[in-house]
Protein backbone atom coordinates (compact mmCIF):
# COMPACT_ATOMS: atom_id res chain seq x y z
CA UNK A 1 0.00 0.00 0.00
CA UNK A 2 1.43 3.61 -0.86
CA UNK A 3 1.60 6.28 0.93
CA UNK A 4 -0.67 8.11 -1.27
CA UNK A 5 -3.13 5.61 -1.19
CA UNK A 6 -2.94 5.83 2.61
CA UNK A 7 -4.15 9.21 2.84
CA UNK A 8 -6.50 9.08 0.08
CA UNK A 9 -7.98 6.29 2.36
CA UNK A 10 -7.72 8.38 5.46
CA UNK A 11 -9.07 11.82 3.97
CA UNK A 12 -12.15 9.79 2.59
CA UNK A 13 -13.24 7.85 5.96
CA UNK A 14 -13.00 10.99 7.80
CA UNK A 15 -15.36 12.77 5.41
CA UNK A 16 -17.38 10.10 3.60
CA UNK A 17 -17.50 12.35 0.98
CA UNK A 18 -15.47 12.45 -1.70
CA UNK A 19 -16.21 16.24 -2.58
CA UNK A 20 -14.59 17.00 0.75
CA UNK A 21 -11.82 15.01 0.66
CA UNK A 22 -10.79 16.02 -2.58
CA UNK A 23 -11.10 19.80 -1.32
CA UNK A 24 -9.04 18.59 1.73
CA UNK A 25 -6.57 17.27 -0.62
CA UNK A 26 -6.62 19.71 -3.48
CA UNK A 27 -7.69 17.63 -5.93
CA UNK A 28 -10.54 17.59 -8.37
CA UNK A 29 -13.23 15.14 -7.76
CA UNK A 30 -12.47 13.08 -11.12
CA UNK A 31 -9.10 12.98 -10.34
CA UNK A 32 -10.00 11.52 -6.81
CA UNK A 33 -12.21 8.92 -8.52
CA UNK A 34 -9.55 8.03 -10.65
CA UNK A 35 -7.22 7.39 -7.79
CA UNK A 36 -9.63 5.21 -5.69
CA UNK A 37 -10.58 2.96 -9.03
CA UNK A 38 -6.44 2.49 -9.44
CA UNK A 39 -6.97 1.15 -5.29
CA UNK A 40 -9.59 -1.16 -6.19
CA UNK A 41 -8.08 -2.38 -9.53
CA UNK A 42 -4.90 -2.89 -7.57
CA UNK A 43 -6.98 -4.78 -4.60
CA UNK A 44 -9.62 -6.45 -6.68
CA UNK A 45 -12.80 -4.92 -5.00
CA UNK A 46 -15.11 -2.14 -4.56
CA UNK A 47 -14.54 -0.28 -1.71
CA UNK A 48 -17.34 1.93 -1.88
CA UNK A 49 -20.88 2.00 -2.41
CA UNK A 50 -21.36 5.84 -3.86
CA UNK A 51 -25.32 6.96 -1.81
CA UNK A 52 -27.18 10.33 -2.03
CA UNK A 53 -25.30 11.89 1.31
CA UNK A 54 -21.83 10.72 0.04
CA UNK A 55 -20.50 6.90 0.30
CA UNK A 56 -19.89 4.30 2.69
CA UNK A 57 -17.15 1.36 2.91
CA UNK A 58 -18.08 -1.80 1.74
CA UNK A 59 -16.32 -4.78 3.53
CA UNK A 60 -13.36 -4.90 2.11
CA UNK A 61 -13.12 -0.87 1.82
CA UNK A 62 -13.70 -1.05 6.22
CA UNK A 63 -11.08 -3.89 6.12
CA UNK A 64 -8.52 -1.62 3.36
CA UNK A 65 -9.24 1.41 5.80
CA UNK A 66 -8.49 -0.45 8.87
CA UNK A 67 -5.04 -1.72 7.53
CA UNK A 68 -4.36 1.95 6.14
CA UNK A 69 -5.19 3.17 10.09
CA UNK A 70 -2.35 0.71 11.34
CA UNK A 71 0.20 1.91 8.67
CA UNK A 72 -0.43 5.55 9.53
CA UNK A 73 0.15 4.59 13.17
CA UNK A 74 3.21 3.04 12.47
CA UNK A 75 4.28 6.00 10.25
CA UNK A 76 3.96 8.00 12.92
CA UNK A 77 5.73 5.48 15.39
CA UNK A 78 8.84 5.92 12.71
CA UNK A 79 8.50 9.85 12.49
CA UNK A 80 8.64 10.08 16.39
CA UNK A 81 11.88 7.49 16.82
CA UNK A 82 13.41 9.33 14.04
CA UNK A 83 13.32 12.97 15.88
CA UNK A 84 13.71 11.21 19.27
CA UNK A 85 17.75 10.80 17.58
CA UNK A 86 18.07 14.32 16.63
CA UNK A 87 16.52 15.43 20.38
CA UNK A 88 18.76 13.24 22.37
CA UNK A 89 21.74 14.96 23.97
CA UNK A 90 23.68 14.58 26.93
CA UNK A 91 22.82 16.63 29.92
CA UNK A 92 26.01 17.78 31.76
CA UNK A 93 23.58 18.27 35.43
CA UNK A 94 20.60 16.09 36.31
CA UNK A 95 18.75 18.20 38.95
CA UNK A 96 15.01 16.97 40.32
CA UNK A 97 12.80 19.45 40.55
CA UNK A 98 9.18 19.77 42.24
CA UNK A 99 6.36 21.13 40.86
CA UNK A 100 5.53 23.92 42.79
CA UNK A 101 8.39 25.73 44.33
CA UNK A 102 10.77 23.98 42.20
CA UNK A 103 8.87 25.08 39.01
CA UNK A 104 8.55 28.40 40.26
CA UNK A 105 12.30 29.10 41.18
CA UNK A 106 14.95 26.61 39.33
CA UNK A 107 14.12 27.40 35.66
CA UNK A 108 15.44 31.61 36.23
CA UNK A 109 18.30 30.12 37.92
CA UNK A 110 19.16 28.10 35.57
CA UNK A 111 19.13 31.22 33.29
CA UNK A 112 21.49 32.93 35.61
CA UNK A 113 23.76 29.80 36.18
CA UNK A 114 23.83 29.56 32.37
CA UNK A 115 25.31 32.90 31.80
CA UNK A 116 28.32 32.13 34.07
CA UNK A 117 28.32 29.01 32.73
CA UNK A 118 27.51 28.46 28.78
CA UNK A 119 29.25 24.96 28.83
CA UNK A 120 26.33 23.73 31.25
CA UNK A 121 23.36 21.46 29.98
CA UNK A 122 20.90 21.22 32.27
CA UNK A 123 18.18 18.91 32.51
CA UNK A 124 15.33 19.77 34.88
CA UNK A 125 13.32 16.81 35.48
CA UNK A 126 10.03 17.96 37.36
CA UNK A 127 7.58 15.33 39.03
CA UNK A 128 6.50 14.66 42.52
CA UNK A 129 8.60 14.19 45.47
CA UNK A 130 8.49 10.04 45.74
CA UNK A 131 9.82 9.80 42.25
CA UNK A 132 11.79 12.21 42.54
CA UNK A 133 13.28 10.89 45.77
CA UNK A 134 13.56 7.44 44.01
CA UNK A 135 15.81 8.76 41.26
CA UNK A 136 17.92 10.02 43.92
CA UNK A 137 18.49 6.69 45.44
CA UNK A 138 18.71 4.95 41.63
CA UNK A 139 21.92 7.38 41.00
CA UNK A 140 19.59 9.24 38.14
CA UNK A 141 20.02 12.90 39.59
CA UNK A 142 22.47 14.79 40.86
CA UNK A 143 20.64 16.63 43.18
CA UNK A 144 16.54 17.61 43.62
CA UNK A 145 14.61 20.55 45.36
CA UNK A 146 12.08 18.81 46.94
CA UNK A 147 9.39 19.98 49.46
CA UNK A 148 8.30 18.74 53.08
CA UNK A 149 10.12 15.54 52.87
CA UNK A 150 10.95 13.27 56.19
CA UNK A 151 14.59 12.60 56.44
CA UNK A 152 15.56 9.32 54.70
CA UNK A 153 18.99 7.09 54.86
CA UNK A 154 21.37 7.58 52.37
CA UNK A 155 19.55 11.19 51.40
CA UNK A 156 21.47 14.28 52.92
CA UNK A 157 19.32 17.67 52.56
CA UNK A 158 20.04 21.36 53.24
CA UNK A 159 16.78 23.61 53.94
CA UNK A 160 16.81 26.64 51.71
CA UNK A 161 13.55 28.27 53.73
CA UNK A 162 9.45 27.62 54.52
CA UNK A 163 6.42 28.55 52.58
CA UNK A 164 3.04 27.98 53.24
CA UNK A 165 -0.51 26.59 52.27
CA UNK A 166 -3.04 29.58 51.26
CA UNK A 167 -6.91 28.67 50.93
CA UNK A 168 -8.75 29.62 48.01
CA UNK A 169 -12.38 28.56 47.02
CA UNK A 170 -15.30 29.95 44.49
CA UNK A 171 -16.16 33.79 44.54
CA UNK A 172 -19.23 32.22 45.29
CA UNK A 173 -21.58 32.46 48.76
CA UNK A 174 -20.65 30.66 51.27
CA UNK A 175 -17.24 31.02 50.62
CA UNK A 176 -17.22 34.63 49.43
CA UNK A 177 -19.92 36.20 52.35
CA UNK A 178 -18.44 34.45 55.48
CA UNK A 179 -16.10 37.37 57.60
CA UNK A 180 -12.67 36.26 57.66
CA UNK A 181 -10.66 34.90 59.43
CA UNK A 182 -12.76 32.18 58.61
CA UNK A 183 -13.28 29.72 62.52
CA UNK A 184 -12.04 26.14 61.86
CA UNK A 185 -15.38 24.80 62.66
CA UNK A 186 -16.44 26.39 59.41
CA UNK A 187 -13.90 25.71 57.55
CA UNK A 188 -14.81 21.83 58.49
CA UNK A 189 -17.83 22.12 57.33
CA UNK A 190 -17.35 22.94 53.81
CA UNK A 191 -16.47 20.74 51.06
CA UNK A 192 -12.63 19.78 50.82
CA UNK A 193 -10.70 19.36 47.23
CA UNK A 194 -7.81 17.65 48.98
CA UNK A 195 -3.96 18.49 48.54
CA UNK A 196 -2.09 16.76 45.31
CA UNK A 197 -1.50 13.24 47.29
CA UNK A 198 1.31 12.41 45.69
CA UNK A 199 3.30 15.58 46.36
CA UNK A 200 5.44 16.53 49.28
CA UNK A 201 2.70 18.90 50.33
CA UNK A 202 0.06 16.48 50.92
CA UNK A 203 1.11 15.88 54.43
CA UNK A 204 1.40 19.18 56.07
CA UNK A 205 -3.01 20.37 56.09
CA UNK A 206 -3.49 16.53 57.57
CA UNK A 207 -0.05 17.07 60.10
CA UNK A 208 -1.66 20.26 60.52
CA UNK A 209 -5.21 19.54 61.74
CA UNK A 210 -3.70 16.39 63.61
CA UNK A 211 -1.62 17.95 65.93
CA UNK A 212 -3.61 21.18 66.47
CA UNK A 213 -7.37 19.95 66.97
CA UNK A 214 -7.23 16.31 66.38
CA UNK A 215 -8.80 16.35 63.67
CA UNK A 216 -8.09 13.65 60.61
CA UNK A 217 -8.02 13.85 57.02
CA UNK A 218 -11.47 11.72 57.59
CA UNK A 219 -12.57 14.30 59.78
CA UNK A 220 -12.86 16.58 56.56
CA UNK A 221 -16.17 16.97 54.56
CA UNK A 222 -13.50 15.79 51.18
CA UNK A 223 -15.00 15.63 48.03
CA UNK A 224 -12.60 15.20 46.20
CA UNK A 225 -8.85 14.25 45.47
CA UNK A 226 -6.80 16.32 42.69
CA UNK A 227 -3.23 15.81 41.53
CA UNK A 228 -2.32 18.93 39.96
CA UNK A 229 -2.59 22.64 40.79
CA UNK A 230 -4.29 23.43 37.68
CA UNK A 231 -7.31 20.31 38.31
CA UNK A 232 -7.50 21.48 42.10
CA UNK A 233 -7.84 25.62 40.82
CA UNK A 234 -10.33 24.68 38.36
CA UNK A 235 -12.46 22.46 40.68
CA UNK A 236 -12.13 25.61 43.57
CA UNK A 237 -13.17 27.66 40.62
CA UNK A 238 -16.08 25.87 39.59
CA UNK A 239 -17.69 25.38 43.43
CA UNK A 240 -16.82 22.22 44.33
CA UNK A 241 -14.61 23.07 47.51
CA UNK A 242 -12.52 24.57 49.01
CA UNK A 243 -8.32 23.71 48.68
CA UNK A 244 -5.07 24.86 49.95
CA UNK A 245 -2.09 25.45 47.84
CA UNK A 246 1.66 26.59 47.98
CA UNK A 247 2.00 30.25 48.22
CA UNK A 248 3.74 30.02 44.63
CA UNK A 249 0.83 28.75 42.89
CA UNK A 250 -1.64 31.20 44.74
CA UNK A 251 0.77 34.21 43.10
CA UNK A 252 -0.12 32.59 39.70
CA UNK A 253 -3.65 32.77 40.16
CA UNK A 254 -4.41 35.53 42.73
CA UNK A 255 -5.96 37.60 39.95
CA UNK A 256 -7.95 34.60 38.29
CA UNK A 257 -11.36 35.52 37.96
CA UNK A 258 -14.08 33.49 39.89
CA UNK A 259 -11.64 32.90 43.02
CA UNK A 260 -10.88 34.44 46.16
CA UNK A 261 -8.54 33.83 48.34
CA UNK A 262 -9.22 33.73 52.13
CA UNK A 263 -7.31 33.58 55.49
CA UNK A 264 -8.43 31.00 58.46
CA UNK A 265 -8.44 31.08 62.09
CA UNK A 266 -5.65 28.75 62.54
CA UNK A 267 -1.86 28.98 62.38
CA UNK A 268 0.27 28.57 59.43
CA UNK A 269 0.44 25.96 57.50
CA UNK A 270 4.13 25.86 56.56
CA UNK A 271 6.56 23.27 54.90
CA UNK A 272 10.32 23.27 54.32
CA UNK A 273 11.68 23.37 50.72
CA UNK A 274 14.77 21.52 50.82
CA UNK A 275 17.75 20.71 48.20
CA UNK A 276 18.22 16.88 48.71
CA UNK A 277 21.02 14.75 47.43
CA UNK A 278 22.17 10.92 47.31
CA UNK A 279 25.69 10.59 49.97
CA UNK A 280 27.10 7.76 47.61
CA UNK A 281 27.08 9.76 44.28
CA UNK A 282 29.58 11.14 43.09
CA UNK A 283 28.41 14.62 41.91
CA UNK A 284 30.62 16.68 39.51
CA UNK A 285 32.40 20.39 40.55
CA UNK A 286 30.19 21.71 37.99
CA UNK A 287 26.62 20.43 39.78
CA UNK A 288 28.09 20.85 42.91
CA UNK A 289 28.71 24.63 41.86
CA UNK A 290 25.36 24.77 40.54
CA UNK A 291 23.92 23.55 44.11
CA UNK A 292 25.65 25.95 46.02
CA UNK A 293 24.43 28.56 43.23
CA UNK A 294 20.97 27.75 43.60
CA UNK A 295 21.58 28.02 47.78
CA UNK A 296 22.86 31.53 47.10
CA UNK A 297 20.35 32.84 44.66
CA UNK A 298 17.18 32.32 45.71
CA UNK A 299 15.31 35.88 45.23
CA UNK A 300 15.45 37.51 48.35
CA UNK A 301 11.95 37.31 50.76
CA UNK A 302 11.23 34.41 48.61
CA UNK A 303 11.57 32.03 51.92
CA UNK A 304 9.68 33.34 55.34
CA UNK A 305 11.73 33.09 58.72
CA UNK A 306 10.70 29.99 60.23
C-alpha cells in the first residue's frame, strides 16, 4: 500500500464524501475517482458503495481502511523514533525538581547559572517528590529541590527556607460572604478538594489539623482528590470546595477571575523546601557549583523566617 493511497484512504473515511476530501486534498473530484478505481483495480474490489449523502465502505473498503489506520500509526511510530535521535543529547547536570516551588524558582536560575556558565546542559526533570526521591536513590540525579520531605537514609538535605498553604475557594456564597478569618469549625464544614497526594505537600493540612485539633483527614467533609494545581484551581473555581495550595501557585492565580482567596483562624500551614542529594554519588564540581548557586540565589523574601 502507498503512501498516497494511505491518505486518500484516510481523507475519505473521515469525510465520507469524496467532494470534501478532494477539497481537503486539493484535488478535483475526477481525479480523486480516478485514484480510488487504481486502489480497487490494484486490490480487486469495490470499496465503496457511492449513496445520495456521500458513500460508505463496503467490507473490504472497512477492512482496506483499517489496515491503512495501522500503517499511519506506524508512520507516525517511525516519524517520532526518528526525531527522538536528533533530540537526544547529553545533559552535563541532572537536577530533580518539584512542581511547585521547584517550578517556580529553578528554571530563572538556571538562566542565571547559564550565563556564568555556557558549557552547562541542564536537565530539569520535574515530578513529585516520591519519584523524585527514588531517582535520587537509583543514582539518576544529581541533586533535587524537593518539598516537606521526612529525612531518609542515604539522602542528605540542606533547607533553603518555609512557605506555606493559602486557601482559596469559588467567589461564590458561602465562601465569598463568610467574615474572615474564617473559625475552623467552618472551615470543616465545607467541602474539601484535597492536597495533590502524591506531592510533598500532601502531608502538612493533615499534620496540621492532627496535631492542632485532632482532627483527621477523615474528619474533613473531602470531596474530592486532585493531583495537579491546575485540576484542584479549576475544581475551587467551579464550586466544588474549598483547597489549599503553595503560596507560589496562589501568586499565579491571585488575579484569576471566579476565586478568592481567604485567610483562616488557625496557624500557618508551613513546609520546608529543601535541596536533597544521594551521599554515595559522586556529583561533579560543575553540579556541585550549581547547588551551592541555587543556595545563594534564591530571590530575596522568597523564603519566610521559620
Amino acid at each position: 500500500m502507498q503512501l498516497d493511497d494511505i491518505e486518500i484512504l484516510m481523507t475519505v473515511a473521515e469525510t465520507k464524501s469524496l467532494s470534501q476530501a478532494a477539497e481537503r486534498l486539493y484535488m478535483s473530484r475526477p481525479g480523486l475517482s480516478q485514484k480510488i478505481a487504481g486502489i480497487e483495480q490494484r486490490y480487486g474490489a469495490k470499496l465503496y458503495n457511492r449513496t445520495s449523502t456521500g458513500v460508505v465502505p463496503t467490507a473490504a473498503g472497512q477492512i482496506v481502511t483499517k489496515f491503512a489506520k495501522k500503517i499511519t500509526t506506524l508512520e507516525n511510530a517511525l516519524a517520532a523514533e526518528l526525531a527522538a535521535v536528533d533530540e537526544h543529547f547529553d545533559s552535563t547536570i541532572e537536577v530533580g525538581m518539584s512542581l511547585a516551588d521547584g517550578v517556580t524558582l529553578l528554571p530563572a536560575l538556571v538562566k542565571k547559572f547559564h550565563d556564568l556558565h555556557p558549557e552547562a546542559l541542564v536537565h530539569l526533570d520535574a515530578g513529585y517528590e516520591p519519584d523524585l526521591l527514588e531517582k535520587l536513590k537509583n543514582g539518576k540525579l544529581d541533586f533535587a529541590l524537593l518539598e516537606n520531605q521526612p529525612l531518609e537514609d542515604e539522602i542528605s538535605r540542606e533547607t533553603l527556607g518555609y512557605k506555606q498553604l493559602a486557601f482559596c475557594a469559588a467567589d461564590i456564597p458561602p465562601y465569598n460572604s463568610t467574615p474572615q478569618p474564617v473559625r475552623v469549625e467552618t472551615l470543616l464544614k465545607w467541602p474539601m478538594i484535597i492536597y495533590e497526594w502524591n506531592s510533598g505537600r500532601h502531608m502538612v493540612g493533615n499534620r496540621h489539623f492532627r496535631e492542632r485539633y485532632g482532627v483527621s483527614l477523615r474528619d474533613h467533609n473531602m470531596v474530592a482528590r486532585f493531583d495537579t494545581h491546575e485540576a484542584m484551581m479549576n475544581g475551587a473555581k467551579a464550586g466544588l470546595g474549598w483547597a489549599t495550595v503553595p503560596e507560589c501557585i496562589r501568586d499565579r492565580y491571585k488575579n484569576e477571575p471566579g476565586l478568592i482567596w481567604f485567610k483562616v483562624d488557625t496557624d500557618p500551614m508551613r513546609y520546608p523546601v529543601d535541596l536533597a542529594w544521594h551521599t554515595g554519588r559522586v556529583i561533579s564540581p560543575l553540579a556541585l557549583e550549581f547547588k551551592d548557586f541555587i543556595r545563594d540565589n534564591v530571590p530575596e523574601k522568597y523564603f519566610r523566617q521559620h
